[in-house]
PDB file of N, CA and C in Angstrom:
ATOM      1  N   UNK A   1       0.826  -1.184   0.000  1.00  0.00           N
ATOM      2  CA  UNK A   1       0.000   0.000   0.000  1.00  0.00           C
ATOM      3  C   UNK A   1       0.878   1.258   0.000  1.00  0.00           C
ATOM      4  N   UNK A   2       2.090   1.408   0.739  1.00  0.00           N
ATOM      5  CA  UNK A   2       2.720   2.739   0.769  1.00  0.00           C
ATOM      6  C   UNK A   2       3.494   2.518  -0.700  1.00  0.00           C
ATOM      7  N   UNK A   3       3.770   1.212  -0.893  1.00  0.00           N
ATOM      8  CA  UNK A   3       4.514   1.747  -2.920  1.00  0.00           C
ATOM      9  C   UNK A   3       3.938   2.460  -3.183  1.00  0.00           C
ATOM     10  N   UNK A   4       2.368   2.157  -3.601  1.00  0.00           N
ATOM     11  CA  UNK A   4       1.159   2.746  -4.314  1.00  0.00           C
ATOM     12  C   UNK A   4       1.184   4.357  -3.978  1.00  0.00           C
ATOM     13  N   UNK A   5       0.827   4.741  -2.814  1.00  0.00           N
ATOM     14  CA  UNK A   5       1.147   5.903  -2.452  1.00  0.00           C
ATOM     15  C   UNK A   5       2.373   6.854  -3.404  1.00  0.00           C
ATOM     16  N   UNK A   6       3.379   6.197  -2.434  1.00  0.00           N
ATOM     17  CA  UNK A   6       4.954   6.638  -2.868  1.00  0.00           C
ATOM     18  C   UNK A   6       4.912   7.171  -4.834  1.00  0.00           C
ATOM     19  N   UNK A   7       4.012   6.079  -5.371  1.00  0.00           N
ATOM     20  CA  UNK A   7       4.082   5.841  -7.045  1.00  0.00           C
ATOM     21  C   UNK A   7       3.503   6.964  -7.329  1.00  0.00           C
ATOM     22  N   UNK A   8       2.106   6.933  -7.000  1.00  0.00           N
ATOM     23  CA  UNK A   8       1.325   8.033  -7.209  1.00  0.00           C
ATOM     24  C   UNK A   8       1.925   9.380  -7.024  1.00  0.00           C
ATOM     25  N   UNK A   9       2.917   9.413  -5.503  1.00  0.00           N
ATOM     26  CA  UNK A   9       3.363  10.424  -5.161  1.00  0.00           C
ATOM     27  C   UNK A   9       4.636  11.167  -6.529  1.00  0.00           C
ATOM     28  N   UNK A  10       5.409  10.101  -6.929  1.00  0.00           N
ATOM     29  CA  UNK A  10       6.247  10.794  -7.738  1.00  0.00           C
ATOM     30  C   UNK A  10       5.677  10.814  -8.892  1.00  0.00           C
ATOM     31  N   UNK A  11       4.041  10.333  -9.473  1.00  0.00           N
ATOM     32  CA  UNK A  11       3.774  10.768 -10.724  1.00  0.00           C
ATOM     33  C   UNK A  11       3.669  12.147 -10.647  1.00  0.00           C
ATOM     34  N   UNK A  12       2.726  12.391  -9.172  1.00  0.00           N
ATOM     35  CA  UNK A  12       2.308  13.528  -9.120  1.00  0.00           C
ATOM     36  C   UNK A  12       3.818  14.852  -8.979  1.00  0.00           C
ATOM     37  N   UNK A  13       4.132  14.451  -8.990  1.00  0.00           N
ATOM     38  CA  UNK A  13       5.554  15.540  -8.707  1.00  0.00           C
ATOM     39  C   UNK A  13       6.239  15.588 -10.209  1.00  0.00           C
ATOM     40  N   UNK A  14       6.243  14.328 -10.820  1.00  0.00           N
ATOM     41  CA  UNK A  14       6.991  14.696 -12.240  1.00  0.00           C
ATOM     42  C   UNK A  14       5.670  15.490 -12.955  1.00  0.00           C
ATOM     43  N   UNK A  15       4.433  15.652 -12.747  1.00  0.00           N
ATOM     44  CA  UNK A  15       3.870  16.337 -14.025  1.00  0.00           C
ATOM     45  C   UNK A  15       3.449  17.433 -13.414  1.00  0.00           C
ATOM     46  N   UNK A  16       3.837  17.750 -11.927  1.00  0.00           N
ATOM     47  CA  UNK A  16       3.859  18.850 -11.301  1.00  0.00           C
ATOM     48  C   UNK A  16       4.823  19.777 -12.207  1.00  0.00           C
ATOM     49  N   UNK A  17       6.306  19.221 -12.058  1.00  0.00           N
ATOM     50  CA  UNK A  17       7.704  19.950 -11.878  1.00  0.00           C
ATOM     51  C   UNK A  17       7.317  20.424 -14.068  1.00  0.00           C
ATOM     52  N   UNK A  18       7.015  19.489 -14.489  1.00  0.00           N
ATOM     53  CA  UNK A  18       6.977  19.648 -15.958  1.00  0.00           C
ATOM     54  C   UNK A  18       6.071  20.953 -16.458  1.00  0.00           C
ATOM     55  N   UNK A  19       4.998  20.841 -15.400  1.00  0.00           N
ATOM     56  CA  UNK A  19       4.204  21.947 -15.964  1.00  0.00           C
ATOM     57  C   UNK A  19       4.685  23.251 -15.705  1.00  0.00           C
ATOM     58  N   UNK A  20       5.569  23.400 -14.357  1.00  0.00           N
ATOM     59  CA  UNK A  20       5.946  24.122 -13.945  1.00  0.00           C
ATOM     60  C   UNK A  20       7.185  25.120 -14.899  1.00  0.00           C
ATOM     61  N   UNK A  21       7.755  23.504 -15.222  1.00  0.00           N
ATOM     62  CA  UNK A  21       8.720  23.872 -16.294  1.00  0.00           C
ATOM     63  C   UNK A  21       8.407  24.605 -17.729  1.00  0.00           C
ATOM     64  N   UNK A  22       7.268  24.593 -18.015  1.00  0.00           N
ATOM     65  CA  UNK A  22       6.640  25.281 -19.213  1.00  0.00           C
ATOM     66  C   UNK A  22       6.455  26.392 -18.760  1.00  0.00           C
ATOM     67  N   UNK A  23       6.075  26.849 -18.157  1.00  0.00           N
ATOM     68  CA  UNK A  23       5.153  28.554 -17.213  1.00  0.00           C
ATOM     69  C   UNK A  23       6.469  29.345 -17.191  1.00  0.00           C
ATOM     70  N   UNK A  24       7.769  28.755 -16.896  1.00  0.00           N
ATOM     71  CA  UNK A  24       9.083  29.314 -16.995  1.00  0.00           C
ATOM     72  C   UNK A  24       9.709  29.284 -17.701  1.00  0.00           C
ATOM     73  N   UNK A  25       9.269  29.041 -18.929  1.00  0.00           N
ATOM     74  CA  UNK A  25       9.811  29.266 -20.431  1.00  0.00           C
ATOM     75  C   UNK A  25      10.051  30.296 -21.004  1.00  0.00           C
ATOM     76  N   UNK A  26       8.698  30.857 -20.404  1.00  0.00           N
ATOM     77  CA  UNK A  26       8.342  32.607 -20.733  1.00  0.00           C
ATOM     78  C   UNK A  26       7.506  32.535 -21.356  1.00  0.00           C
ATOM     79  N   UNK A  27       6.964  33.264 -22.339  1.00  0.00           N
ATOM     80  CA  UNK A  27       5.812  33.838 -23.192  1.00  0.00           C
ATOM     81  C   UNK A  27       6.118  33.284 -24.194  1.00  0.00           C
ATOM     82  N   UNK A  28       4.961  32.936 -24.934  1.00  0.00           N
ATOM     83  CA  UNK A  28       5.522  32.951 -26.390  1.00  0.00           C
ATOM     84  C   UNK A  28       5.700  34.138 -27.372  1.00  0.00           C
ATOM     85  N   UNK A  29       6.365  34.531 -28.831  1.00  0.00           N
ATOM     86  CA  UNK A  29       6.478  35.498 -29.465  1.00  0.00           C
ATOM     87  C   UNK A  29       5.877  35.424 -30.753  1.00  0.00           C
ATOM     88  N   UNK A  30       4.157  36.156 -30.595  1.00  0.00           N
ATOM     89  CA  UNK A  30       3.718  35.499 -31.803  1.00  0.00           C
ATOM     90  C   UNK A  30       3.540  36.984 -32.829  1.00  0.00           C
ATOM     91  N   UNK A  31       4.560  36.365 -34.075  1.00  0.00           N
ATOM     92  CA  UNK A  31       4.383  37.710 -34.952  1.00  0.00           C
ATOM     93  C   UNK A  31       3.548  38.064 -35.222  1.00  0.00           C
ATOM     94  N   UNK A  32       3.101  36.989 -35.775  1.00  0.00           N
ATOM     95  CA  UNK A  32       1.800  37.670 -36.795  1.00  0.00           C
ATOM     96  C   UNK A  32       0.643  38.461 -36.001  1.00  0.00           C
ATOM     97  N   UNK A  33       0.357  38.185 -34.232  1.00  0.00           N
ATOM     98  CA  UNK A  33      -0.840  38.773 -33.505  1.00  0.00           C
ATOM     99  C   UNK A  33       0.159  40.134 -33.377  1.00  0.00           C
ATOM    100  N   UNK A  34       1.501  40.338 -33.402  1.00  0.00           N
ATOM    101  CA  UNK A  34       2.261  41.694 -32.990  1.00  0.00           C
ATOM    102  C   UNK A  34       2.212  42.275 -34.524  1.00  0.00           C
ATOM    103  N   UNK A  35       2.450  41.511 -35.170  1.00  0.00           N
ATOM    104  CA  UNK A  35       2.040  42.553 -37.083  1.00  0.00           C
ATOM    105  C   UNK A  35       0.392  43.002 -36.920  1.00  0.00           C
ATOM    106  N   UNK A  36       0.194  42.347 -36.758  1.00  0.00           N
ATOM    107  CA  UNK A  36      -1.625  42.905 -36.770  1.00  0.00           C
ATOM    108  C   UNK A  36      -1.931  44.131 -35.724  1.00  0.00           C
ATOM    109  N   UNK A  37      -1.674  44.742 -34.664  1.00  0.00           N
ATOM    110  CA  UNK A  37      -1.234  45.104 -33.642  1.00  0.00           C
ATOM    111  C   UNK A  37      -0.345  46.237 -33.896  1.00  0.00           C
ATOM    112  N   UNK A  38       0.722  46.233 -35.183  1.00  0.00           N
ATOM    113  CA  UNK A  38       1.424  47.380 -34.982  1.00  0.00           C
ATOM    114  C   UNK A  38       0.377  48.007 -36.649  1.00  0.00           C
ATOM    115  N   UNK A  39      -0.390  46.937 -37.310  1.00  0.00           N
ATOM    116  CA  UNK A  39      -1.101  47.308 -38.231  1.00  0.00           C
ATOM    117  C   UNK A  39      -1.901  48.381 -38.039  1.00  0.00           C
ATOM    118  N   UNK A  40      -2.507  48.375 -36.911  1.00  0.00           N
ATOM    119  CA  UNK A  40      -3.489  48.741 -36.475  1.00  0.00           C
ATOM    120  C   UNK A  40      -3.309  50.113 -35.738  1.00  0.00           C
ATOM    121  N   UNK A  41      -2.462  50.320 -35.071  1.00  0.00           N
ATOM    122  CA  UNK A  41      -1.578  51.510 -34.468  1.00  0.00           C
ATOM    123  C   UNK A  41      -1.312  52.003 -35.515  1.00  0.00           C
ATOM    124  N   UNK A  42      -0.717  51.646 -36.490  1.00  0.00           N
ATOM    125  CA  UNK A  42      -0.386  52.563 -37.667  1.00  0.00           C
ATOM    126  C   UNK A  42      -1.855  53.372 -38.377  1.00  0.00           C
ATOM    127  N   UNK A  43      -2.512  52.372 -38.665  1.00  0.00           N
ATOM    128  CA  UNK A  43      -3.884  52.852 -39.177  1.00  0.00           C
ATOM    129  C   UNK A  43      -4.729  53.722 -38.203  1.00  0.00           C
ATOM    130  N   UNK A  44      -4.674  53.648 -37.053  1.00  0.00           N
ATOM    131  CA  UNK A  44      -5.505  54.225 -35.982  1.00  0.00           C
ATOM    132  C   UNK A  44      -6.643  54.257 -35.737  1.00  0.00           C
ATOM    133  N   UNK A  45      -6.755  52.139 -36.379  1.00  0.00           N
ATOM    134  CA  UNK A  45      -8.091  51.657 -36.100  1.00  0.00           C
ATOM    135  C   UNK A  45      -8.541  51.159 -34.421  1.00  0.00           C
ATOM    136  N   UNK A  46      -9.025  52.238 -33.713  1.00  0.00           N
ATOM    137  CA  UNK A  46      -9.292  51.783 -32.632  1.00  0.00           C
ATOM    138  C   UNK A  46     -10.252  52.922 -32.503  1.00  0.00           C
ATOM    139  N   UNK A  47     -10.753  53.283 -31.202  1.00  0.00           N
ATOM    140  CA  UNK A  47     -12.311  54.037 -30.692  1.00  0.00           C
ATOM    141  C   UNK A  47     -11.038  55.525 -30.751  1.00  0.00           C
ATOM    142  N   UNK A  48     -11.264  56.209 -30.986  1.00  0.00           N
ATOM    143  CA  UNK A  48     -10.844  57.562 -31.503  1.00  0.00           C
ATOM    144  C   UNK A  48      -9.924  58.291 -32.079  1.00  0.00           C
ATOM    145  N   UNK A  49      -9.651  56.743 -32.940  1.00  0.00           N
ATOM    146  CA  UNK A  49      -8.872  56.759 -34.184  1.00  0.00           C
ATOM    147  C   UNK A  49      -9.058  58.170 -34.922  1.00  0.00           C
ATOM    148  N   UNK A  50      -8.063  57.617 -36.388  1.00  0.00           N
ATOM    149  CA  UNK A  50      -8.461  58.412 -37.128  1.00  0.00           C
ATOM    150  C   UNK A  50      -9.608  58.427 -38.256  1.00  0.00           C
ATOM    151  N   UNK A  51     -10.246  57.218 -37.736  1.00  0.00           N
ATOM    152  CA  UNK A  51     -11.740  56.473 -38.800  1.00  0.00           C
ATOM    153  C   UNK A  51     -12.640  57.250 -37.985  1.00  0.00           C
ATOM    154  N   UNK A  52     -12.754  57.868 -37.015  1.00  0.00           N
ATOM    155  CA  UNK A  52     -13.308  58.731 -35.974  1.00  0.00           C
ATOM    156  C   UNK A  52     -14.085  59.924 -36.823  1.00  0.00           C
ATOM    157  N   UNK A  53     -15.363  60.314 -36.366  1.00  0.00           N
ATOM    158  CA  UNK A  53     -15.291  61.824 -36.746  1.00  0.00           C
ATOM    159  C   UNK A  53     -15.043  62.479 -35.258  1.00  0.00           C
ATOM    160  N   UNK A  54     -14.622  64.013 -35.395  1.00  0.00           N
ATOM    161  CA  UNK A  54     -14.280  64.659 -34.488  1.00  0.00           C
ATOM    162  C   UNK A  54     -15.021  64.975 -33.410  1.00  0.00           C
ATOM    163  N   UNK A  55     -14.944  65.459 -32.170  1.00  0.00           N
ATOM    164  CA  UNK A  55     -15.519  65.387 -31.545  1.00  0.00           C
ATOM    165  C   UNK A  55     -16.636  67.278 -31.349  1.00  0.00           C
ATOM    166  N   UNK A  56     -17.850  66.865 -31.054  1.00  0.00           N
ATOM    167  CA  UNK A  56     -18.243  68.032 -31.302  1.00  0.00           C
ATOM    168  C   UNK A  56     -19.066  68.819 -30.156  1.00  0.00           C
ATOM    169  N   UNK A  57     -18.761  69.896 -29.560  1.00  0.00           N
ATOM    170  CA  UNK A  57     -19.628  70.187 -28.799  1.00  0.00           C
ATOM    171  C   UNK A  57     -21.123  70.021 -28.815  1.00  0.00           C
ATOM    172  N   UNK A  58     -21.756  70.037 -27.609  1.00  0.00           N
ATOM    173  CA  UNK A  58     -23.273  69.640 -27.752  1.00  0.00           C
ATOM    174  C   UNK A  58     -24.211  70.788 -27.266  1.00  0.00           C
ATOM    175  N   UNK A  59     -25.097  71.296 -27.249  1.00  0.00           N
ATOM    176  CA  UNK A  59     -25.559  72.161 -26.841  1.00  0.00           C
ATOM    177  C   UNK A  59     -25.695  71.783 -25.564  1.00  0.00           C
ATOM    178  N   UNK A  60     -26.393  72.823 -24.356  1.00  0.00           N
ATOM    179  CA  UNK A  60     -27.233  72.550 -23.439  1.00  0.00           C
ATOM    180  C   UNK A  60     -28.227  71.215 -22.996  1.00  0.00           C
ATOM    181  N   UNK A  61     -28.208  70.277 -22.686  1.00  0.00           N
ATOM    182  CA  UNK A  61     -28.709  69.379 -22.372  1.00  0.00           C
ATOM    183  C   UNK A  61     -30.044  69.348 -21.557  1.00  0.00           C
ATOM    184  N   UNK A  62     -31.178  69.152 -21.732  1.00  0.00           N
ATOM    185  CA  UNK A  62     -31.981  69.133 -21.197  1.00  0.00           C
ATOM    186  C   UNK A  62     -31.807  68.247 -19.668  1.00  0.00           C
ATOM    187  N   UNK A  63     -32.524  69.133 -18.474  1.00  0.00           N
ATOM    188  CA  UNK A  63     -32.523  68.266 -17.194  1.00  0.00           C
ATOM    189  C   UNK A  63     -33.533  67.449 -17.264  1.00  0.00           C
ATOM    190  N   UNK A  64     -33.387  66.021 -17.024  1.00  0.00           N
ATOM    191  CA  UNK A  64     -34.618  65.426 -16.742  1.00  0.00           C
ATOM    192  C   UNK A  64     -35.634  65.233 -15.585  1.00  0.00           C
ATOM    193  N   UNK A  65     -36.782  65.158 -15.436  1.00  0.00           N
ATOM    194  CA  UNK A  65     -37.675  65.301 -14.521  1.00  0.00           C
ATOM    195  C   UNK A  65     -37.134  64.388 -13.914  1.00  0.00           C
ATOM    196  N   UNK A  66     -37.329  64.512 -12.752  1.00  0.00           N
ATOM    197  CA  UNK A  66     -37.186  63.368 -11.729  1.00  0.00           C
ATOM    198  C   UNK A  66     -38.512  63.405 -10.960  1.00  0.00           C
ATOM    199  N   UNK A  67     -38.571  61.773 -10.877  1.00  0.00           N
ATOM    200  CA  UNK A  67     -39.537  61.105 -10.032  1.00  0.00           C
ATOM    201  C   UNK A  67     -39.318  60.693  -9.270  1.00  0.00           C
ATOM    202  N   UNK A  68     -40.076  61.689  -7.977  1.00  0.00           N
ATOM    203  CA  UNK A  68     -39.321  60.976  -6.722  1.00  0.00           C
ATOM    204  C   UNK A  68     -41.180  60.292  -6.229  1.00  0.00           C
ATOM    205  N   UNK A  69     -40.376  59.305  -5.690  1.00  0.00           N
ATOM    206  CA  UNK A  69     -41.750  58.695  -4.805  1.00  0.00           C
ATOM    207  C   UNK A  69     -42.488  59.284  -3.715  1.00  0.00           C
ATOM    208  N   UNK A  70     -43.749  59.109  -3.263  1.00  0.00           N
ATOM    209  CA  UNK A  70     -44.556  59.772  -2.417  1.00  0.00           C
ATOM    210  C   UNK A  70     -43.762  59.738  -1.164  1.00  0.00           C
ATOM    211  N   UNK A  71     -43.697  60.572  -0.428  1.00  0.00           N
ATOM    212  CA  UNK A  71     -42.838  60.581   1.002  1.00  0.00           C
ATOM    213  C   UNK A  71     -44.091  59.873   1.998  1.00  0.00           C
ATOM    214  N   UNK A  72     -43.814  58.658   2.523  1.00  0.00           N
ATOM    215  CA  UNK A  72     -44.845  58.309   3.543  1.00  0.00           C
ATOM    216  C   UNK A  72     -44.839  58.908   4.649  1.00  0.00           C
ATOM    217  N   UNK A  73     -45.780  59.155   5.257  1.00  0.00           N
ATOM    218  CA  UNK A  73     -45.926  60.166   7.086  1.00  0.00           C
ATOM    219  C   UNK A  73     -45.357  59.131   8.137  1.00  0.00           C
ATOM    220  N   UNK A  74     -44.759  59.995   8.731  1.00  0.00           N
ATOM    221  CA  UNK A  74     -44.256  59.431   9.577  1.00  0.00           C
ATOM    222  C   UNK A  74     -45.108  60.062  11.041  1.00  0.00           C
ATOM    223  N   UNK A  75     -45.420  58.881  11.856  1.00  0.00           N
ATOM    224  CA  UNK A  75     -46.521  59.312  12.825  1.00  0.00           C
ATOM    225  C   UNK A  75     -45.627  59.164  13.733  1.00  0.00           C
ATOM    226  N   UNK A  76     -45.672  60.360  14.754  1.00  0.00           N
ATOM    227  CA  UNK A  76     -44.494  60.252  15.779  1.00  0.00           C
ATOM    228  C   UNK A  76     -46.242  60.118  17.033  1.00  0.00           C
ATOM    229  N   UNK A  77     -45.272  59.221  17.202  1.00  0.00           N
ATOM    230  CA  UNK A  77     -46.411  58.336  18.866  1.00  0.00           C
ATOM    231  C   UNK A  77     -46.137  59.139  20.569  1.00  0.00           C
ATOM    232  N   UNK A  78     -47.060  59.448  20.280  1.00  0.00           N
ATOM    233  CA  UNK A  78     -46.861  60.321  21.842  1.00  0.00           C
ATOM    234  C   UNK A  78     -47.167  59.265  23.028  1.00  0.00           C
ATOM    235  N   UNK A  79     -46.491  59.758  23.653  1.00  0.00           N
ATOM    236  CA  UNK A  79     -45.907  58.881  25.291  1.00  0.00           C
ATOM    237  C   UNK A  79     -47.353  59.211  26.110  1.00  0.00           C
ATOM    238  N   UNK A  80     -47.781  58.676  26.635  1.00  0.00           N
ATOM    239  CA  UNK A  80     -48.972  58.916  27.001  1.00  0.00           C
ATOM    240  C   UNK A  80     -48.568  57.875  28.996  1.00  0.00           C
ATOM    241  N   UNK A  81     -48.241  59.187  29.586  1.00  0.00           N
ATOM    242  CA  UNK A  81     -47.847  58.647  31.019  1.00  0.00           C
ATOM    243  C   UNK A  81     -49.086  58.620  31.807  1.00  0.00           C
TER     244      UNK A  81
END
């Protein structure tokens, strides 16, 4: 019964140490997602790019009504000695 253990124990440690060993490889370096990426920076396809129209003042904004709910009464209870 403790082989079994022990066995289990060093599977679990070699595919521990292995995975571990990948994560410390570093990153990978993928061109083509960094070409697309500097594509894109160049073009200044993103939210206020240059595919953008400019930005434009707005007039005065209307306030909106607000609805406030009925205020319930509050009954203050007199002490009655």
């Amino acid at each position: 019964m403790i082989r079994v253990f022990f066995a289990i124990l060093a599977i679990n440690m070699a595919l521990v140490l292995t995975s571990h060993a990948q994560e410390l490889s570093g990153p990978r370096y993928d061109e083509a997602k960094e070409a697309e990426i500097a594509v894109k920076a160049k073009k200044r396809l993103y939210p206020g790019g240059r595919d953008e129209e400019e930005l434009k003042v707005q007039s005065q904004l209307t306030t909106p009504v607000r609805k406030l709910a009925p205020q319930a009464e509050v009954k203050e209870e007199s002490s009655e000695e």
